[in-house]
Each structure stands twice: as structure tokens, then as C-alpha cells.
PDB file of N, CA and C in Angstrom:
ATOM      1  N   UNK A   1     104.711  93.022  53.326  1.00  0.00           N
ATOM      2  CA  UNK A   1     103.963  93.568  54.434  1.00  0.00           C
ATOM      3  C   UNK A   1     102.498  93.812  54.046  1.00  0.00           C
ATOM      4  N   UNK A   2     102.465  94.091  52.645  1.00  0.00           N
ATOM      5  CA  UNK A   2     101.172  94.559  52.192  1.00  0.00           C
ATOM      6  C   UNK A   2      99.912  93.432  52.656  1.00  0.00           C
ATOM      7  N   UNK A   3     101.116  92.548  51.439  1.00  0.00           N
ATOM      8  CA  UNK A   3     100.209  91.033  51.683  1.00  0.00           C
ATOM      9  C   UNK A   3      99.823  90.468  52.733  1.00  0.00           C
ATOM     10  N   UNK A   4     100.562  90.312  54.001  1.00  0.00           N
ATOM     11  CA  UNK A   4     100.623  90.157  55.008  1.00  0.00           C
ATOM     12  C   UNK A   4      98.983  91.044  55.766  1.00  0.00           C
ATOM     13  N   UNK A   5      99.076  91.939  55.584  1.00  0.00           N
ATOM     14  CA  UNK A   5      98.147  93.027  56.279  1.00  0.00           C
ATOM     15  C   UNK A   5      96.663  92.198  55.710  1.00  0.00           C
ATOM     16  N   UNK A   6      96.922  92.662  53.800  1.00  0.00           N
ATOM     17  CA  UNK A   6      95.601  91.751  53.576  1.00  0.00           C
ATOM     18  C   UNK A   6      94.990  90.674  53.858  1.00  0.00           C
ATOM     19  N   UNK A   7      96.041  89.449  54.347  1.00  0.00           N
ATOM     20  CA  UNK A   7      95.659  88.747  54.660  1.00  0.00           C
ATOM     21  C   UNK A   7      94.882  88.301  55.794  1.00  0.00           C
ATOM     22  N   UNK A   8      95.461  89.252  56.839  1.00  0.00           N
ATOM     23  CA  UNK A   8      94.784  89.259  57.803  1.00  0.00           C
ATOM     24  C   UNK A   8      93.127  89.656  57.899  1.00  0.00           C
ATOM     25  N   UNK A   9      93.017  90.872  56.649  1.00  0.00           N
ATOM     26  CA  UNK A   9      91.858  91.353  56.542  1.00  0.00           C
ATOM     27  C   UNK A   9      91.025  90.843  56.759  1.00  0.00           C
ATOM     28  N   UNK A  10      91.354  89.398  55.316  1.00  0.00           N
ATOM     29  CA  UNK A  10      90.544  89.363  54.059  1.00  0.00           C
ATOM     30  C   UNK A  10      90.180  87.644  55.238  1.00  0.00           C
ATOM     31  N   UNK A  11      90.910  87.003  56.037  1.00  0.00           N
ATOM     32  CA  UNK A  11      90.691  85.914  56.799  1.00  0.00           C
ATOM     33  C   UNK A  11      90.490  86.139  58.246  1.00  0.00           C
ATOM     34  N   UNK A  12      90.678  87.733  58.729  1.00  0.00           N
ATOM     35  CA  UNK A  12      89.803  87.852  60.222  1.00  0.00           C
ATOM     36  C   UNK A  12      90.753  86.888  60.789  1.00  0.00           C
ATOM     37  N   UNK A  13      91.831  87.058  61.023  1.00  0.00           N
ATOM     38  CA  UNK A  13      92.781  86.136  61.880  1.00  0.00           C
ATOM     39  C   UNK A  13      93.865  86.515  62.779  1.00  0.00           C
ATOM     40  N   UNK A  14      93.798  86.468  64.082  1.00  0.00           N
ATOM     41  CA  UNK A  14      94.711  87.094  64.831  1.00  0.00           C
ATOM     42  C   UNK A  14      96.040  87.786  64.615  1.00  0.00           C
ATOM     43  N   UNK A  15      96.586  88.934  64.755  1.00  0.00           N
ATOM     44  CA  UNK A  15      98.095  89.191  64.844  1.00  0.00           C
ATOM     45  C   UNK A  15      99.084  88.041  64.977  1.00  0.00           C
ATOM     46  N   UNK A  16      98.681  87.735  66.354  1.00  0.00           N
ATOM     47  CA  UNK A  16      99.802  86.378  66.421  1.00  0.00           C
ATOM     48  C   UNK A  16      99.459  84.831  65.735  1.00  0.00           C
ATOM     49  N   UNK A  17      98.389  85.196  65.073  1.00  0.00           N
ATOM     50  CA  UNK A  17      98.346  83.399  64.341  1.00  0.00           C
ATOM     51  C   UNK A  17      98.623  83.501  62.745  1.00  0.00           C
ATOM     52  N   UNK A  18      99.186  84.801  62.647  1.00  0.00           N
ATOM     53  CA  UNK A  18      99.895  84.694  60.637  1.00  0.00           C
ATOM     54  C   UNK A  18     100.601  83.624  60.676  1.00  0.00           C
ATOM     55  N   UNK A  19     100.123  83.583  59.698  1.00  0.00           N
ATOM     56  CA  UNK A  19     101.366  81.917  59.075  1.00  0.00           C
ATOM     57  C   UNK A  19     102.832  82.227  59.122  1.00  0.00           C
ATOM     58  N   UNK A  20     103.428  81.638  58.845  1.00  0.00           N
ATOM     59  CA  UNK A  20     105.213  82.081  58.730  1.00  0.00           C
ATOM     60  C   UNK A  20     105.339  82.252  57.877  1.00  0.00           C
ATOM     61  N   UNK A  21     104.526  81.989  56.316  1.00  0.00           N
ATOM     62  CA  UNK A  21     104.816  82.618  55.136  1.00  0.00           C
ATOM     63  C   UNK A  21     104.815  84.017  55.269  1.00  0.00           C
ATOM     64  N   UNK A  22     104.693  85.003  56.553  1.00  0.00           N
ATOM     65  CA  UNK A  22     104.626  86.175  56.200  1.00  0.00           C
ATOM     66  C   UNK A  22     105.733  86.179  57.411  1.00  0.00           C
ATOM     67  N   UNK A  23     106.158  88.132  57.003  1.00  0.00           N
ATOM     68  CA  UNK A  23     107.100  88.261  58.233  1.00  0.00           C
ATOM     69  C   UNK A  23     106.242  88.047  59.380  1.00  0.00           C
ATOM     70  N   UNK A  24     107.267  88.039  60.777  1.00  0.00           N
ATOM     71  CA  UNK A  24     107.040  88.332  62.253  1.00  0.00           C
ATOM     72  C   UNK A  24     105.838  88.802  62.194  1.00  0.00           C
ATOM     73  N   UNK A  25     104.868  88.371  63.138  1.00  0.00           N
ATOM     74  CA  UNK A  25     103.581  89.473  63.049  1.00  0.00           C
ATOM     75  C   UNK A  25     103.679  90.932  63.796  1.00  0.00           C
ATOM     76  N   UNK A  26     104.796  90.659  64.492  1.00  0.00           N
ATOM     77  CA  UNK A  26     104.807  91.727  65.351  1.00  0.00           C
ATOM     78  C   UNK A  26     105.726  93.399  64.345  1.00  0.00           C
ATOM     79  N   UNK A  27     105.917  92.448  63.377  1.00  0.00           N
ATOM     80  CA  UNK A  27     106.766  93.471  62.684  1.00  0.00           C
ATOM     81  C   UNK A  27     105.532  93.956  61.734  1.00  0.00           C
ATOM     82  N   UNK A  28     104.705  92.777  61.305  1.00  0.00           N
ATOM     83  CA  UNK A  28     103.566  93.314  60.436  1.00  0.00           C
ATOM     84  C   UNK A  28     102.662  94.354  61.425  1.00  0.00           C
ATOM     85  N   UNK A  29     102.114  93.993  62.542  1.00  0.00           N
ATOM     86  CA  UNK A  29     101.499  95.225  63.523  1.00  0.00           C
ATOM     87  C   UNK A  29     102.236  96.876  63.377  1.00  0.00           C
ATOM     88  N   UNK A  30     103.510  96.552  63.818  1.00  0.00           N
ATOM     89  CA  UNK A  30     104.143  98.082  63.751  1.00  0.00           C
ATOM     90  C   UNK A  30     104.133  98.466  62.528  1.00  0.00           C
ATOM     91  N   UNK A  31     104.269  98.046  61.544  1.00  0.00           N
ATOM     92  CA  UNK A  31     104.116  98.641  59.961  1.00  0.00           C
ATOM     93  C   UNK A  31     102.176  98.746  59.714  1.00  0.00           C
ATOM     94  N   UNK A  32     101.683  98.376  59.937  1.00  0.00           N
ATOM     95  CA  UNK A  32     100.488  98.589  59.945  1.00  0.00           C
ATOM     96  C   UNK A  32      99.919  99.910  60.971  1.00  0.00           C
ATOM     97  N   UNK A  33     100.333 100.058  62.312  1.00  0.00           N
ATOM     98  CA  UNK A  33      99.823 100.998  63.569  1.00  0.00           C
ATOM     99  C   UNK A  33     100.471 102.089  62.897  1.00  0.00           C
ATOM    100  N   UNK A  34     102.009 102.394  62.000  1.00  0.00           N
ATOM    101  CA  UNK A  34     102.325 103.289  61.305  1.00  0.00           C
ATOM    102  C   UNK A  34     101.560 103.653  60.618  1.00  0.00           C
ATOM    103  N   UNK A  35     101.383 103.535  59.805  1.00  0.00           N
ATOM    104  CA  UNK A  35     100.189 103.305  58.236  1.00  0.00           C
ATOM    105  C   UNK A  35      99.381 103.810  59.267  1.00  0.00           C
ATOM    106  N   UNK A  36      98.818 103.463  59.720  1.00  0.00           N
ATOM    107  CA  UNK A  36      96.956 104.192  60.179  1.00  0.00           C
ATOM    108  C   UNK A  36      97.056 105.188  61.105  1.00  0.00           C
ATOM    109  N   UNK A  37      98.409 105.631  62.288  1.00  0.00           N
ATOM    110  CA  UNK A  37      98.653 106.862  62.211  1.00  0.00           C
ATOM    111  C   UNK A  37      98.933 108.036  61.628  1.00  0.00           C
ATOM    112  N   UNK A  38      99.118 107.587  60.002  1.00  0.00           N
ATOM    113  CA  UNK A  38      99.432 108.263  59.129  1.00  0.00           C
ATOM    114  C   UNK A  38      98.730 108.715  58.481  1.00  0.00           C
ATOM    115  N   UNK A  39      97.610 107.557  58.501  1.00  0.00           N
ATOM    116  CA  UNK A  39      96.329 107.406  57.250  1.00  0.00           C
ATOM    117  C   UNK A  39      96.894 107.282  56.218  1.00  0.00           C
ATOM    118  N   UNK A  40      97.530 106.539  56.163  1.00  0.00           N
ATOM    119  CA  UNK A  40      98.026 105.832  55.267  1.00  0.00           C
ATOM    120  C   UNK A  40      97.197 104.977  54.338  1.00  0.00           C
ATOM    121  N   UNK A  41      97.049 104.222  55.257  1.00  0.00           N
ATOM    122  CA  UNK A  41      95.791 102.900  54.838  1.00  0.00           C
ATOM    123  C   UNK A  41      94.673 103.445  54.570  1.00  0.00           C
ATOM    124  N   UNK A  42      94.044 104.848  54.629  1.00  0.00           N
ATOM    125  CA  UNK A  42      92.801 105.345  54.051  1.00  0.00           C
ATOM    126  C   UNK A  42      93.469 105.968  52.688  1.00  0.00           C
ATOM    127  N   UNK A  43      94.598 106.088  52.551  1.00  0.00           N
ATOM    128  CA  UNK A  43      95.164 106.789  51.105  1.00  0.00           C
ATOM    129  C   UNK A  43      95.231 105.798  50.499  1.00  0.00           C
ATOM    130  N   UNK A  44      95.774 104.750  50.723  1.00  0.00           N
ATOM    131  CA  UNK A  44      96.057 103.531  50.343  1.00  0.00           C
ATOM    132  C   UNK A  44      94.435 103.051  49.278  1.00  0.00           C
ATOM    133  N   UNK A  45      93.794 102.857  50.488  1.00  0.00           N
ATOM    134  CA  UNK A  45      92.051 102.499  49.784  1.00  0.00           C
ATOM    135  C   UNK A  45      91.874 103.747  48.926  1.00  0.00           C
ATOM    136  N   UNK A  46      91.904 105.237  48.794  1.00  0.00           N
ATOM    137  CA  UNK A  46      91.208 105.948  48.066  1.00  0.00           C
ATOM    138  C   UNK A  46      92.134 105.475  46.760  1.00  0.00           C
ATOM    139  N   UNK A  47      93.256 105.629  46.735  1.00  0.00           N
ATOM    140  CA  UNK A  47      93.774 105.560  45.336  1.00  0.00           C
ATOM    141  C   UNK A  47      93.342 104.138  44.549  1.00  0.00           C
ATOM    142  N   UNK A  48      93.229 102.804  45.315  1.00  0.00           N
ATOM    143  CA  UNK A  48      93.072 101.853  44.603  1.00  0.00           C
ATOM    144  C   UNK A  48      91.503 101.976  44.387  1.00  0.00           C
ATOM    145  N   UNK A  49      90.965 102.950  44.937  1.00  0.00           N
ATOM    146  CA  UNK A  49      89.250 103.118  44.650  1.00  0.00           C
ATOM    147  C   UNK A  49      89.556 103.793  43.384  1.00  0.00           C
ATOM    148  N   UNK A  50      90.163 104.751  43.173  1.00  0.00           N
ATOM    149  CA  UNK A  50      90.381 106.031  42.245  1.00  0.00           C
ATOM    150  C   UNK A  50      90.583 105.127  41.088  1.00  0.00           C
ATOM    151  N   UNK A  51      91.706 104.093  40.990  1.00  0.00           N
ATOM    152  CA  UNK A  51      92.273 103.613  39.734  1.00  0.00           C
ATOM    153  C   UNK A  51      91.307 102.225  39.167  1.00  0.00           C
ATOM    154  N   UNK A  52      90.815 102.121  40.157  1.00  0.00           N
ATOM    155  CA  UNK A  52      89.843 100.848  39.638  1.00  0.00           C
ATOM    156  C   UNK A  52      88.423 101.780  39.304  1.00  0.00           C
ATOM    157  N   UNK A  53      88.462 102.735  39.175  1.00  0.00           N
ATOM    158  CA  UNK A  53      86.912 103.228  38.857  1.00  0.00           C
ATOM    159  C   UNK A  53      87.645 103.883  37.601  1.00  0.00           C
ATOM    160  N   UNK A  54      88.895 104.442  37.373  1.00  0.00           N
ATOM    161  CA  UNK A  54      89.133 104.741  36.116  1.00  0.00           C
ATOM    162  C   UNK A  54      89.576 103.535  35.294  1.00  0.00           C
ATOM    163  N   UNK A  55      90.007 102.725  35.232  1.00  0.00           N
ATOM    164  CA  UNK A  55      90.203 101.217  34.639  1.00  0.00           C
ATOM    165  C   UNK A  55      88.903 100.540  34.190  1.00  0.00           C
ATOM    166  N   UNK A  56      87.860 100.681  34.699  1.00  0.00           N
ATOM    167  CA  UNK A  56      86.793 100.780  34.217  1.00  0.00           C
ATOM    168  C   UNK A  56      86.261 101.771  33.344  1.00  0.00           C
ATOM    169  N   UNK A  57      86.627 103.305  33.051  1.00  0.00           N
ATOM    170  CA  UNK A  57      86.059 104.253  32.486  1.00  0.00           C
ATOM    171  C   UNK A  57      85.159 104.713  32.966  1.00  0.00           C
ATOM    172  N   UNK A  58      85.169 105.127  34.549  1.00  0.00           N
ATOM    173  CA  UNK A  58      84.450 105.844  35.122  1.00  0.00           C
ATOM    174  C   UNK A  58      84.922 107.133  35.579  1.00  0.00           C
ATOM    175  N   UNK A  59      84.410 108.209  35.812  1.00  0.00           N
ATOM    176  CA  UNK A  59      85.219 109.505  36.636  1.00  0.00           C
ATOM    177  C   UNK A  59      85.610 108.164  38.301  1.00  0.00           C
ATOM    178  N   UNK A  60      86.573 109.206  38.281  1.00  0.00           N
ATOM    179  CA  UNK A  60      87.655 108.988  39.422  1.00  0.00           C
ATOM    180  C   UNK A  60      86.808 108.861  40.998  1.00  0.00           C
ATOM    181  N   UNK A  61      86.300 109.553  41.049  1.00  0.00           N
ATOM    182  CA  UNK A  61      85.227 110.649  42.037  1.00  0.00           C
ATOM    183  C   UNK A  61      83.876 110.171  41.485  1.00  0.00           C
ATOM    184  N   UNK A  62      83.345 109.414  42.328  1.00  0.00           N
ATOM    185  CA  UNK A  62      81.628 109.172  42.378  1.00  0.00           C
ATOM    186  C   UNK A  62      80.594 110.274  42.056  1.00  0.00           C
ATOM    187  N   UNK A  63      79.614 110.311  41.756  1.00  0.00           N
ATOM    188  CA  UNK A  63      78.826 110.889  41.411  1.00  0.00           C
ATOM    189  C   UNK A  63      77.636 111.495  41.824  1.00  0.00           C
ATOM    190  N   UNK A  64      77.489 110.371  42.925  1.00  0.00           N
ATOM    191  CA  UNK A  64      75.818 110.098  43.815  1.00  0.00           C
ATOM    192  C   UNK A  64      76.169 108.542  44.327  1.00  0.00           C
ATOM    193  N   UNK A  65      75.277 108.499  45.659  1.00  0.00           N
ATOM    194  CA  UNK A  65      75.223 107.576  46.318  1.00  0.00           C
ATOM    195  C   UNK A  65      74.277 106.778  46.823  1.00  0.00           C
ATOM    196  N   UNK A  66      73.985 105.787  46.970  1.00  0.00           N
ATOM    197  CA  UNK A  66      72.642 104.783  47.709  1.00  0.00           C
ATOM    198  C   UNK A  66      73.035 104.642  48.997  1.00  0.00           C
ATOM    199  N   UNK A  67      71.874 104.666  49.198  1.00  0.00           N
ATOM    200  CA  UNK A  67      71.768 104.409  51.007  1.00  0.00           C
ATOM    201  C   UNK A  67      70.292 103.626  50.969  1.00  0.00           C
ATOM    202  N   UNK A  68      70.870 102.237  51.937  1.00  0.00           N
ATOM    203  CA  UNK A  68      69.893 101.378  51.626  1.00  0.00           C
ATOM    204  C   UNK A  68      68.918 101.451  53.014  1.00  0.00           C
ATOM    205  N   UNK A  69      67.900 101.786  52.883  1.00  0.00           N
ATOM    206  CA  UNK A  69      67.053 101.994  53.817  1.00  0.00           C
ATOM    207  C   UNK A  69      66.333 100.832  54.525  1.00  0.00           C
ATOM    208  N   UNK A  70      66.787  99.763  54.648  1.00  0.00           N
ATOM    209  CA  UNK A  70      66.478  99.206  55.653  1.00  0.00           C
ATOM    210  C   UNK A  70      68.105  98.854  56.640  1.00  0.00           C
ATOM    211  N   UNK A  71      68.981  99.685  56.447  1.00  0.00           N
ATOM    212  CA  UNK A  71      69.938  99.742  56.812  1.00  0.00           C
ATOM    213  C   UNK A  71      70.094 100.885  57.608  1.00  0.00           C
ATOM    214  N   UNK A  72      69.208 101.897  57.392  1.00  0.00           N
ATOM    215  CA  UNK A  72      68.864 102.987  58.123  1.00  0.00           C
ATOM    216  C   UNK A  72      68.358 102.886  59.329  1.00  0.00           C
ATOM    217  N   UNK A  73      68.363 103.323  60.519  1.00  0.00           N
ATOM    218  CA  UNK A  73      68.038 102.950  61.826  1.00  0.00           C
ATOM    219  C   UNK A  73      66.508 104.187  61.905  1.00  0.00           C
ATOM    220  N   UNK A  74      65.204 103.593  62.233  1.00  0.00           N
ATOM    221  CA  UNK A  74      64.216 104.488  62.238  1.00  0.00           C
ATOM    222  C   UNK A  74      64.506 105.480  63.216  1.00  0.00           C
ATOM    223  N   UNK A  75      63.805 106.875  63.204  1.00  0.00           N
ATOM    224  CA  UNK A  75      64.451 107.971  64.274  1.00  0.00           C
ATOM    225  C   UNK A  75      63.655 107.076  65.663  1.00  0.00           C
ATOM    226  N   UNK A  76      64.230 107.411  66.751  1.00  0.00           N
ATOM    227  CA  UNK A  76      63.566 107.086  67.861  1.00  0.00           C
ATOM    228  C   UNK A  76      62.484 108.361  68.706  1.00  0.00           C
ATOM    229  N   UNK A  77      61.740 107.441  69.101  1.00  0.00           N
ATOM    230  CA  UNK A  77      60.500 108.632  69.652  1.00  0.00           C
ATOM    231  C   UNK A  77      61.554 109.891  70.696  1.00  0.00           C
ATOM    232  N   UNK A  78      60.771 111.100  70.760  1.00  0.00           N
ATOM    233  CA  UNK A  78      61.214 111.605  71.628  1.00  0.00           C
ATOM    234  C   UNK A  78      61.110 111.588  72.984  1.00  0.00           C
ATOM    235  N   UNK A  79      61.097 112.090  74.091  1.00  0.00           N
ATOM    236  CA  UNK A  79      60.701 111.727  75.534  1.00  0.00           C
ATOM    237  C   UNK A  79      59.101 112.326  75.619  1.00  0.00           C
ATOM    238  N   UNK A  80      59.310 113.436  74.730  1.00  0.00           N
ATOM    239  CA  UNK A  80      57.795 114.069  74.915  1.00  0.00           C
ATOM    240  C   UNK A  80      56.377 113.031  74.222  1.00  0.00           C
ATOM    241  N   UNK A  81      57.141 112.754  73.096  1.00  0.00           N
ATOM    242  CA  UNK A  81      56.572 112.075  72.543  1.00  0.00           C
ATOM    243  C   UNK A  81      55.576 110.622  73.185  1.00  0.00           C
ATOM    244  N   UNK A  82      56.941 109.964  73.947  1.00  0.00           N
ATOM    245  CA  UNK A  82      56.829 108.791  74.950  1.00  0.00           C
ATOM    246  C   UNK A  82      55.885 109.384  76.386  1.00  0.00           C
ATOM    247  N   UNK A  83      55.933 110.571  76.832  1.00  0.00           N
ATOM    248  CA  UNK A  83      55.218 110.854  77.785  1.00  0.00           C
ATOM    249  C   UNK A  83      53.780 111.562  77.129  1.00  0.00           C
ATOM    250  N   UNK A  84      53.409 111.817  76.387  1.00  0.00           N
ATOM    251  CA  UNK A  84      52.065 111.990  75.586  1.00  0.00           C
ATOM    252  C   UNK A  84      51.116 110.695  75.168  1.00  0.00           C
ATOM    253  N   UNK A  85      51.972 109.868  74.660  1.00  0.00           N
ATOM    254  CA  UNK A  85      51.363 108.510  74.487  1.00  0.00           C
ATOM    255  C   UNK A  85      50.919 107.905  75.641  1.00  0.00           C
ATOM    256  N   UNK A  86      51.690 108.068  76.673  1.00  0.00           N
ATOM    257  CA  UNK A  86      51.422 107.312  78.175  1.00  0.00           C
ATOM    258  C   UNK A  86      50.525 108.020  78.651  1.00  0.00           C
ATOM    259  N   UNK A  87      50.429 109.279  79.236  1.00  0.00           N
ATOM    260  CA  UNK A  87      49.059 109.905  79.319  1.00  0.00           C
ATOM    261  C   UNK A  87      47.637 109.783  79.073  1.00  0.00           C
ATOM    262  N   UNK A  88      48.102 109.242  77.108  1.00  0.00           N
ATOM    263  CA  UNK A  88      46.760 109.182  76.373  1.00  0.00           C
ATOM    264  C   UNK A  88      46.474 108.012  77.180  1.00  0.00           C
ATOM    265  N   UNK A  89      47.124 107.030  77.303  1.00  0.00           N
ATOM    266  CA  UNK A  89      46.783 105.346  77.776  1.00  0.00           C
ATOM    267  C   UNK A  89      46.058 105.105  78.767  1.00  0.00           C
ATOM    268  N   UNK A  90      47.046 106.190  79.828  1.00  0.00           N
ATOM    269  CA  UNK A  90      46.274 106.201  81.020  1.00  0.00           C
ATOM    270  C   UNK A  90      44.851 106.529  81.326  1.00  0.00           C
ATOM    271  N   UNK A  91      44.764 107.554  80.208  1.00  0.00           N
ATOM    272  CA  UNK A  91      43.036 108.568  80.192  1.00  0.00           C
ATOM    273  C   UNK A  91      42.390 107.746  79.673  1.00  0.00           C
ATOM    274  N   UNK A  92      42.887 106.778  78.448  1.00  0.00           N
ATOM    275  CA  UNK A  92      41.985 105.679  77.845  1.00  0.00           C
ATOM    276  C   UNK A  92      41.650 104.569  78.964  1.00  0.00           C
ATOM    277  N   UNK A  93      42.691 104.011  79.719  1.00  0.00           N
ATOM    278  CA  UNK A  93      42.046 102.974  81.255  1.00  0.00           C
ATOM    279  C   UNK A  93      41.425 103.566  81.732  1.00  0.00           C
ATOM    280  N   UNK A  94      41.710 104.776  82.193  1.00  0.00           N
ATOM    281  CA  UNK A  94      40.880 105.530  83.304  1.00  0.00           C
ATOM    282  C   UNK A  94      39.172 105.733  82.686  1.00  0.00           C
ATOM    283  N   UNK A  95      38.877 106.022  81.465  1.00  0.00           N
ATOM    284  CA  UNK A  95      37.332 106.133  81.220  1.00  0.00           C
ATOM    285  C   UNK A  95      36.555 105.166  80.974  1.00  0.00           C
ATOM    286  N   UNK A  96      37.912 104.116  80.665  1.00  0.00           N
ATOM    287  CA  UNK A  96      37.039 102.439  80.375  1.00  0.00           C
ATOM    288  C   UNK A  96      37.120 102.092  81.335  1.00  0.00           C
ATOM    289  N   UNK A  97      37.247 102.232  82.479  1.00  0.00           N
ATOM    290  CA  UNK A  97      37.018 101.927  83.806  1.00  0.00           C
ATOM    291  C   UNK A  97      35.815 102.334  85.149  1.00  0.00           C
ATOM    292  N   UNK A  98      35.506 103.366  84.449  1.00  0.00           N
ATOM    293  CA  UNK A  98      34.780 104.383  85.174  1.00  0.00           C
ATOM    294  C   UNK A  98      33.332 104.139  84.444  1.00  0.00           C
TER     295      UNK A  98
END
């Protein structure tokens, strides 16, 4: 079932188009919708995070983190902000006009 699940992951491929090398898909869905009502599948990922960072000789538990900043979404203006700028614009046409 495991395999089954990964596979789907890891190839982005419909429920109903698993190969027949795996069970029923419909049996792989209900063992899976279990699992993630359970959180299962997030225990599942922390421990194989946990044991592959100690298999390496790292603490278990991270340390510090990156956050890649162009991945960051810039803040967006505020409304006040957007209605101050428009104002200024307008006062700027309005004297180059006059």
C-alpha cells in the first residue's frame, strides 16, 4: 500500500490509472483517506525526516531555517496607501495643466 501511495506521488498519476502491479486503487484511496484522517501520513514524513537527519549525524530536530526570498510574496500596498498616491497624481495633472 505504501508503495502504491508513493507511487502515485512520486508520478502525479490518477487514482484510477495505477498499474495492476499495485492493489485495487480504490482500496489504495481508502487506506490512504485513513492515513490523512489520522495524520498519519504527516507522522509518517516526520519520522522518516527524524531518521534520515540522524543517519546522517545530525540532531533529529532542525536548528534554523531559510526562507528564500524571492519566494516571498512582497507586502501589498494598503488602500490608504493606493488612495494617497492617486491624489498625489491627480494634483500633479491638475498643476501641469493649469
Amino acid at each position: 500500500m505504501i508503495d502504491a501511495m508513493r507511487y502515485l506521488v512520486d508520478n502525479g498519476v490518477k487514482w484510477m490509472a495505477m498499474p495492476v502491479d499495485f492493489p485495487y486503487w480504490r482500496a489504495v484511496y481508502d487506506f490512504f483517506r485513513r492515513w490523512r484522517t489520522y495524520d498519519y501520513v504527516g507522522e509518517l514524513h516526520e519520522r522518516l525526516r527524524r531518521t534520515a537527519r540522524e543517519r546522517k549525524g545530525r540532531n533529529a530536530e532542525p536548528s534554523a531555517g531559510i526562507t528564500d526570498s524571492q519566494s516571498v510574496d512582497p507586502p501589498r500596498p494598503s488602500a490608504r496607501t493606493v488612495a494617497d498616491t492617486t491624489a498625489a497624481n491627480h494634483a500633479t495633472d491638475a498643476s501641469a495643466t493649469s
